[in-house]
PDB file of N, CA and C in Angstrom:
ATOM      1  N   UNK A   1      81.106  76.120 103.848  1.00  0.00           N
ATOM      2  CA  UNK A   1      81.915  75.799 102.707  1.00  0.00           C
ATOM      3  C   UNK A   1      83.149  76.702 102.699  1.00  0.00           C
ATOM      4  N   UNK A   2      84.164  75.846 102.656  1.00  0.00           N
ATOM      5  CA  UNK A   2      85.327  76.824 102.283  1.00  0.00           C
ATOM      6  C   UNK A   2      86.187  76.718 101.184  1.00  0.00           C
ATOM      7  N   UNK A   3      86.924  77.809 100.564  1.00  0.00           N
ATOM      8  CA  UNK A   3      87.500  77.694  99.415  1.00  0.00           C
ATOM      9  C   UNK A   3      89.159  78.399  99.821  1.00  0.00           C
ATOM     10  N   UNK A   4      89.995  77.590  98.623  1.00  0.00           N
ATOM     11  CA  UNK A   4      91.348  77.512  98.605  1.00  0.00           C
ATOM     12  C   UNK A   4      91.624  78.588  98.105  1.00  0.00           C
ATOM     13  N   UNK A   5      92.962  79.301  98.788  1.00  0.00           N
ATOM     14  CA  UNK A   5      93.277  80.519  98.263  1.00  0.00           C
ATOM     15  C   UNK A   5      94.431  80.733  98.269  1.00  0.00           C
ATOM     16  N   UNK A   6      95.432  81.131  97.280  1.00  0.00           N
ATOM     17  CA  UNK A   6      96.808  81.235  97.212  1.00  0.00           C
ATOM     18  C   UNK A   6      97.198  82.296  97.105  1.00  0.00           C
ATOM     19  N   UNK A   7      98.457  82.702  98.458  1.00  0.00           N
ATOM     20  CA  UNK A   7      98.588  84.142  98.374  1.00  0.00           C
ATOM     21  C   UNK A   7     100.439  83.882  98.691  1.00  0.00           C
ATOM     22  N   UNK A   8     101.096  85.068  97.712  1.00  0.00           N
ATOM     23  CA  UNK A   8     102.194  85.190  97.668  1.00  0.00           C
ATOM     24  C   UNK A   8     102.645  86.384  99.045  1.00  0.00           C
ATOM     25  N   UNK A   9     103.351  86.057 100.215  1.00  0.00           N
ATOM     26  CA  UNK A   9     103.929  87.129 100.833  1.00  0.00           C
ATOM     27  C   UNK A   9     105.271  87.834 100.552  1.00  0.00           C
ATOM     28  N   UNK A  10     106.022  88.932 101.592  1.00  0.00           N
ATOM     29  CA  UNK A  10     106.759  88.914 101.631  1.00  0.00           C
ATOM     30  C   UNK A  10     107.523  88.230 102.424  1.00  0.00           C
ATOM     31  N   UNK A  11     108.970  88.217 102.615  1.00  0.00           N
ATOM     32  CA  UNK A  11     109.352  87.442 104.153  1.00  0.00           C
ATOM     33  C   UNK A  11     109.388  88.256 104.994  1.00  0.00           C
ATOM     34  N   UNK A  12     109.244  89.220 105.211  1.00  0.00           N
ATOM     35  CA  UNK A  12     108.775  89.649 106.519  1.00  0.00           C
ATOM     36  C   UNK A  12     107.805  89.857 107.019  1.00  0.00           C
ATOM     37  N   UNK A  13     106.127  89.433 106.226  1.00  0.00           N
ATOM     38  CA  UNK A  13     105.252  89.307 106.569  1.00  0.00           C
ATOM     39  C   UNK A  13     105.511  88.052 106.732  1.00  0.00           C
ATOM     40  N   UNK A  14     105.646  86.401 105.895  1.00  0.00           N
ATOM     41  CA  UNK A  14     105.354  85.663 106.607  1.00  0.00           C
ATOM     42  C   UNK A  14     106.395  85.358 108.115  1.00  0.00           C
ATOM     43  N   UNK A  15     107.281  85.682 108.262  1.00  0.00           N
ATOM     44  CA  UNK A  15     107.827  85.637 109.437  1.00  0.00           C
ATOM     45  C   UNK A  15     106.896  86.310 110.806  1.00  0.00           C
ATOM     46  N   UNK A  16     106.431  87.788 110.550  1.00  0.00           N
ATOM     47  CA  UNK A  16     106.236  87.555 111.448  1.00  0.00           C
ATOM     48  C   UNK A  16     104.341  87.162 111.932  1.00  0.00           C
ATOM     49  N   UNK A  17     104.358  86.543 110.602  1.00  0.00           N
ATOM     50  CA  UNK A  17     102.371  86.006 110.869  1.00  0.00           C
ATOM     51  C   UNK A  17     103.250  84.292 111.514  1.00  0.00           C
ATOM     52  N   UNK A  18     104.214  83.789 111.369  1.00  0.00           N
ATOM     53  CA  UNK A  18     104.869  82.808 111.618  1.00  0.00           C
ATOM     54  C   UNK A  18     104.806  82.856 113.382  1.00  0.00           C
ATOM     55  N   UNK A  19     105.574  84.276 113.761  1.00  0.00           N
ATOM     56  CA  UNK A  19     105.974  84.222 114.930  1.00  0.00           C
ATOM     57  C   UNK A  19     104.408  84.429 116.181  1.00  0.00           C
ATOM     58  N   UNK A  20     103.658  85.491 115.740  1.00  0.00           N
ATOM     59  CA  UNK A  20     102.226  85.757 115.799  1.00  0.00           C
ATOM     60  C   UNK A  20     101.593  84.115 115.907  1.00  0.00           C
ATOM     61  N   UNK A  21     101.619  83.389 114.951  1.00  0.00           N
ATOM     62  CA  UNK A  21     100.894  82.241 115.336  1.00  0.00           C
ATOM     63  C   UNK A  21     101.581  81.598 116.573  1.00  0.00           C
ATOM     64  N   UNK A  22     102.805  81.562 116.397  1.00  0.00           N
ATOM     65  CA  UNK A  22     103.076  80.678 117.549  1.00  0.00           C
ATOM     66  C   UNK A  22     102.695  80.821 118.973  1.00  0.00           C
ATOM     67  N   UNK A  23     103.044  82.698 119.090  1.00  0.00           N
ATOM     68  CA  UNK A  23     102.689  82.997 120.355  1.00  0.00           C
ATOM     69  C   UNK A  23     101.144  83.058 120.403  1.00  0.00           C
ATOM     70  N   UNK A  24     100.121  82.904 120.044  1.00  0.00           N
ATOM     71  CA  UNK A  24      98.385  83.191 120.138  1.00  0.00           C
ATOM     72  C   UNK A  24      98.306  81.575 119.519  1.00  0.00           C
ATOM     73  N   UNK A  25      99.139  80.350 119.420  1.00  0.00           N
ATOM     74  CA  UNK A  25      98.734  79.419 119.340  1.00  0.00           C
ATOM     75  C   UNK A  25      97.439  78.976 118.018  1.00  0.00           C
ATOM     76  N   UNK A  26      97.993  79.670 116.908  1.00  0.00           N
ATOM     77  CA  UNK A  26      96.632  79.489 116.188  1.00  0.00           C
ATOM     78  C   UNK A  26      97.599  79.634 114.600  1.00  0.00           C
ATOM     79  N   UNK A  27      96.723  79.373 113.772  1.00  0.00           N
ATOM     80  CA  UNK A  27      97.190  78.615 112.542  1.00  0.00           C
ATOM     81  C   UNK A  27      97.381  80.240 112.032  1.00  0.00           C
ATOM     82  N   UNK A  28      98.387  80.449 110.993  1.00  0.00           N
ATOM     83  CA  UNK A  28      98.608  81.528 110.328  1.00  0.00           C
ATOM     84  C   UNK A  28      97.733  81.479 109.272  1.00  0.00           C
ATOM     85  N   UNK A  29      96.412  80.680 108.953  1.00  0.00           N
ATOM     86  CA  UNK A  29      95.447  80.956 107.982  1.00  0.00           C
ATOM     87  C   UNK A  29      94.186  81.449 109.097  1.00  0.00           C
ATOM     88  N   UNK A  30      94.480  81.561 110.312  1.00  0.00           N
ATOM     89  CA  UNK A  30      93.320  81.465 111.079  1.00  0.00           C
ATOM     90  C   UNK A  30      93.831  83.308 111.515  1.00  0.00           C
ATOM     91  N   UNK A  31      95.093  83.603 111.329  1.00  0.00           N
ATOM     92  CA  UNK A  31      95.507  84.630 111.377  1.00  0.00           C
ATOM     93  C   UNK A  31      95.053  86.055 110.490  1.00  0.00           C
ATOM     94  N   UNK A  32      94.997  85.433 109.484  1.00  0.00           N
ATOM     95  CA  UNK A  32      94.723  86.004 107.962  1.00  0.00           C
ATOM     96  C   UNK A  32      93.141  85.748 107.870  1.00  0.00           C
ATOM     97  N   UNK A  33      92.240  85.259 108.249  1.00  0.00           N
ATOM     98  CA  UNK A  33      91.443  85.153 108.355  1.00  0.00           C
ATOM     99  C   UNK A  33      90.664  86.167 109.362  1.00  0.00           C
ATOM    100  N   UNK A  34      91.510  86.563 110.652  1.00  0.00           N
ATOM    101  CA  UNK A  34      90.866  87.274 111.732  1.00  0.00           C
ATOM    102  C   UNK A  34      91.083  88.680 110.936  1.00  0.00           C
ATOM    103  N   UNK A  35      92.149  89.051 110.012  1.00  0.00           N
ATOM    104  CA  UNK A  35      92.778  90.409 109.777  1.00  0.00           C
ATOM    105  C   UNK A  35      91.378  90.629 108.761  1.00  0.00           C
ATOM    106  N   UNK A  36      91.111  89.798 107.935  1.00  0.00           N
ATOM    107  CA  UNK A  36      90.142  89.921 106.780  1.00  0.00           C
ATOM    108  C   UNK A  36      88.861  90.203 107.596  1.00  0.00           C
ATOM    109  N   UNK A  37      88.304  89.670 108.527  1.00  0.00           N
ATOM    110  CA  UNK A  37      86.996  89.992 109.191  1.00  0.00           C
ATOM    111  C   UNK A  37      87.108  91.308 109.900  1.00  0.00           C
ATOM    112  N   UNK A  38      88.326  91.370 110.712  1.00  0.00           N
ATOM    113  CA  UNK A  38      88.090  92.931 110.975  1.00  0.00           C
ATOM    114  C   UNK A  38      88.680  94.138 110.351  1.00  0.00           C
ATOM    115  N   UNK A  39      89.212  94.002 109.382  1.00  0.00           N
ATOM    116  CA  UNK A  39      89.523  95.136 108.639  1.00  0.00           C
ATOM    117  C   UNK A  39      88.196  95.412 107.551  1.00  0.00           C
ATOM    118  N   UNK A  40      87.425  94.324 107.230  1.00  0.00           N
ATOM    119  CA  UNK A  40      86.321  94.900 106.392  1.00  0.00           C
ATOM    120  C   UNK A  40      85.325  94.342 107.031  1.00  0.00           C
ATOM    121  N   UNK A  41      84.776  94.205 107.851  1.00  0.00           N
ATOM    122  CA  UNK A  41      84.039  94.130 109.109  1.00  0.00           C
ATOM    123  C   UNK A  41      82.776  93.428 108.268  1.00  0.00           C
ATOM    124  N   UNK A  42      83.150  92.303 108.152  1.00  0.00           N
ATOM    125  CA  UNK A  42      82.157  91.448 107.314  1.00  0.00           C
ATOM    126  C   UNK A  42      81.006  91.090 108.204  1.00  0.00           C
ATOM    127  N   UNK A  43      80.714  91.899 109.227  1.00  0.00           N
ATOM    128  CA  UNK A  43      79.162  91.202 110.109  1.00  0.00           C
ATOM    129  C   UNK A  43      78.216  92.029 109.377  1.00  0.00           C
ATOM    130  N   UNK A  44      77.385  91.634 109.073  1.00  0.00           N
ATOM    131  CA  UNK A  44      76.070  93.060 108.738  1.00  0.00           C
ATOM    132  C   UNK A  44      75.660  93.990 109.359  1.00  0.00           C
ATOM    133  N   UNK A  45      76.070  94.186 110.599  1.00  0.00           N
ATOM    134  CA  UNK A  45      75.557  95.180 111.507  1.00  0.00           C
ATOM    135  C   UNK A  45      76.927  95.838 111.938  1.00  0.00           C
ATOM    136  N   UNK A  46      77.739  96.413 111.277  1.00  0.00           N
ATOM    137  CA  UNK A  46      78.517  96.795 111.399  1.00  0.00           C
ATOM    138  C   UNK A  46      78.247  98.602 112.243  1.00  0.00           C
ATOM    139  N   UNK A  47      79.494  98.868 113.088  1.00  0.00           N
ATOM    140  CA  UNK A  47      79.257 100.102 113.859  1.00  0.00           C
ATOM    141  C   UNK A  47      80.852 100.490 113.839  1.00  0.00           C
ATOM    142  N   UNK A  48      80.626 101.467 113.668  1.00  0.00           N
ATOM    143  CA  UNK A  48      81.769 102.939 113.580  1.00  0.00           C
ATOM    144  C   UNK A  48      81.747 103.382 114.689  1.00  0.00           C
ATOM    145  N   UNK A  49      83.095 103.034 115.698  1.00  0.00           N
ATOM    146  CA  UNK A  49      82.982 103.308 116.866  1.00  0.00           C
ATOM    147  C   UNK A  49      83.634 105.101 117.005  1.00  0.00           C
ATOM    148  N   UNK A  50      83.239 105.800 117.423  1.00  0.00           N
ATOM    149  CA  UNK A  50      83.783 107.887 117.719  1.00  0.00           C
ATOM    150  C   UNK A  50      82.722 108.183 118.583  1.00  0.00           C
ATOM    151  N   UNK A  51      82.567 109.439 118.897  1.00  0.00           N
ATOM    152  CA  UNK A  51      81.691 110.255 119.674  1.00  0.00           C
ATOM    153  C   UNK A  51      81.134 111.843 118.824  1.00  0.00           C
ATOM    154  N   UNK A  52      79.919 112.217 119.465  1.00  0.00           N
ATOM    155  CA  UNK A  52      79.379 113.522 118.605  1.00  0.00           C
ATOM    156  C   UNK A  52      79.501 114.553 119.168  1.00  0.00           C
ATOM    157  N   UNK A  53      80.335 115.759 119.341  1.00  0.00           N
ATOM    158  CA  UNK A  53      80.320 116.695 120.037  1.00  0.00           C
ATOM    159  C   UNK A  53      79.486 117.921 119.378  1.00  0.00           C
ATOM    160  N   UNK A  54      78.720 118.633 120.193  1.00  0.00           N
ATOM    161  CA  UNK A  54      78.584 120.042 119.939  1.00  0.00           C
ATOM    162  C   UNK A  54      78.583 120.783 120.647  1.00  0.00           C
ATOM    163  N   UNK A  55      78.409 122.070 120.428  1.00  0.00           N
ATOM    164  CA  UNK A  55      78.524 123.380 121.206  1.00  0.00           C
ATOM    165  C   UNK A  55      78.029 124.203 120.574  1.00  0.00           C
ATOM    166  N   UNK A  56      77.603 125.646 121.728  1.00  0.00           N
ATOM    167  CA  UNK A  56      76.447 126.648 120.913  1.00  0.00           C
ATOM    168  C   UNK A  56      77.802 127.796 121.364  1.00  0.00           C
ATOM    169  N   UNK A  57      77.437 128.696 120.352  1.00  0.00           N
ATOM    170  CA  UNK A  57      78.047 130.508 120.572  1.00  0.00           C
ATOM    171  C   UNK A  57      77.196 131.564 120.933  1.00  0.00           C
ATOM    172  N   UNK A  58      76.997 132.292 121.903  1.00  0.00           N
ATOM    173  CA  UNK A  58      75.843 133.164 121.846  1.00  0.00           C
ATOM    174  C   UNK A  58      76.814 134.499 122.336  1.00  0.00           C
ATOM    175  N   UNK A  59      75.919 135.374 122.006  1.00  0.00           N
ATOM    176  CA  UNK A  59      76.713 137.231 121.988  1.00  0.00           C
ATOM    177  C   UNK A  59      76.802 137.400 123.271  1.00  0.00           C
ATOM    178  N   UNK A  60      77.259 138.294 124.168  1.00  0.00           N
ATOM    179  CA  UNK A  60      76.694 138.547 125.548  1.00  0.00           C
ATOM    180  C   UNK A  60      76.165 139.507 125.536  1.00  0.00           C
ATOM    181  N   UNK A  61      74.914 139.809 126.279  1.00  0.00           N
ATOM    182  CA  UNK A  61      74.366 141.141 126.163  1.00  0.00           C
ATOM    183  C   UNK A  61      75.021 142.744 126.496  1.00  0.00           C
ATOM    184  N   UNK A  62      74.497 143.133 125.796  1.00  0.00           N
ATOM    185  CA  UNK A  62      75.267 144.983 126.213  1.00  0.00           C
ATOM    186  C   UNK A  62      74.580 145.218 127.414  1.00  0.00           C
ATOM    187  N   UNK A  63      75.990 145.879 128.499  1.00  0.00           N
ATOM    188  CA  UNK A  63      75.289 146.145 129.532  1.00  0.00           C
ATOM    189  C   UNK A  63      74.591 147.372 129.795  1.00  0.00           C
ATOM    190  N   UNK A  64      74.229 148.272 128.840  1.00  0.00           N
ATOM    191  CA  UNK A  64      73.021 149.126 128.688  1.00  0.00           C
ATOM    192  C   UNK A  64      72.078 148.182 128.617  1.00  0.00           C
ATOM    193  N   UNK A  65      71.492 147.214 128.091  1.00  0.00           N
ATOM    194  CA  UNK A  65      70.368 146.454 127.634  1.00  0.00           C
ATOM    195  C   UNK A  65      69.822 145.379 128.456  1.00  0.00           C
ATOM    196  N   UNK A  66      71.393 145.267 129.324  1.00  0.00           N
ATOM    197  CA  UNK A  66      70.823 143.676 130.111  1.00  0.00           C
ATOM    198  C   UNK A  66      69.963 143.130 131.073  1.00  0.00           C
ATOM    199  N   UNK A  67      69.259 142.622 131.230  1.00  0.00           N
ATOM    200  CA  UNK A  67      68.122 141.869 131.570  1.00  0.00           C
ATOM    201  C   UNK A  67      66.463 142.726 131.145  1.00  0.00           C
ATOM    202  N   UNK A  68      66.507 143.183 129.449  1.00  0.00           N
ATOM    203  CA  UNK A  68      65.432 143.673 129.038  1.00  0.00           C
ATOM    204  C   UNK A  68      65.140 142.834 127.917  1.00  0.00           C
ATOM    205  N   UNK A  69      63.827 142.669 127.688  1.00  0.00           N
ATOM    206  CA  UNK A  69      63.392 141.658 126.540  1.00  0.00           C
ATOM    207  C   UNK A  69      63.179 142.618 125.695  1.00  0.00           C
ATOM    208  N   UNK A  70      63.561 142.017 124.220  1.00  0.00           N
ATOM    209  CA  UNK A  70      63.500 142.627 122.868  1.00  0.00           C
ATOM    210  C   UNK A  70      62.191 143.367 122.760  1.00  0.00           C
ATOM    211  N   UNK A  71      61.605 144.383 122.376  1.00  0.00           N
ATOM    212  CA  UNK A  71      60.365 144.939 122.056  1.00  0.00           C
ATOM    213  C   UNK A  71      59.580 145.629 123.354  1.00  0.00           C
ATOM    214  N   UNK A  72      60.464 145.359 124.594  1.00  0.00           N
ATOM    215  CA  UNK A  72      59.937 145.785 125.491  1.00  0.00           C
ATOM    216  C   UNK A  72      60.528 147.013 126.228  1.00  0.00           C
ATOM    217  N   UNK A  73      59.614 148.590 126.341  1.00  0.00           N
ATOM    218  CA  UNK A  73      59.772 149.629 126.340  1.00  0.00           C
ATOM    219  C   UNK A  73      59.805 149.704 127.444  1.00  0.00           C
ATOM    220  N   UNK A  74      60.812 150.702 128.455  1.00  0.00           N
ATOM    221  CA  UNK A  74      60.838 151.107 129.923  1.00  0.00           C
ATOM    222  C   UNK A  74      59.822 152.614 129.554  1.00  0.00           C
ATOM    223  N   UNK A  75      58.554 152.731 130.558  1.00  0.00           N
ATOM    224  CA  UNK A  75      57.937 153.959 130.691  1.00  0.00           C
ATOM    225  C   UNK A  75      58.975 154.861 131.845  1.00  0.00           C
ATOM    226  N   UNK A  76      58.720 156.145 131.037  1.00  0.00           N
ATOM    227  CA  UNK A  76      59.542 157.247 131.715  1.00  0.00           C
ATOM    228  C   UNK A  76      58.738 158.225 132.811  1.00  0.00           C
TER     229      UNK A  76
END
């Protein structure tokens, strides 16, 4: 089912949804139609396309200390 919808532009939007149709061969309601589906991404399974970065910080050991485990005593 589809319903009628009346929308006031400017002229330089409809010019260039005018020129846009001509070259992609497709109706300037079919235009306005593609902008509406992907700007509010009307599928239900919608996905947020980015990436997750992390990273760790660690101290470097003192080189008096290094390669001794915490709690563990050198006999003299």
């Amino acid at each position: 089912m589809s319903t009628r919808f009346h929308l006031i532009l400017e002229d330089h939007q409809y010019r260039f949804l005018t020129e846009e149709s001509g070259r992609l061969s497709v109706s300037v309601a079919e235009l306005i139609r593609r902008a509406i589906d992907s700007t509010f991404a009307l599928e239900p399974t919608r996905r947020v396309r980015g990436f997750e970065l992390s990273f760790g910080v660690w101290r470097r050991p003192d080189a008096a200390v290094a390669g001794r485990r915490p709690g563990i005593r050198l006999r003299r």
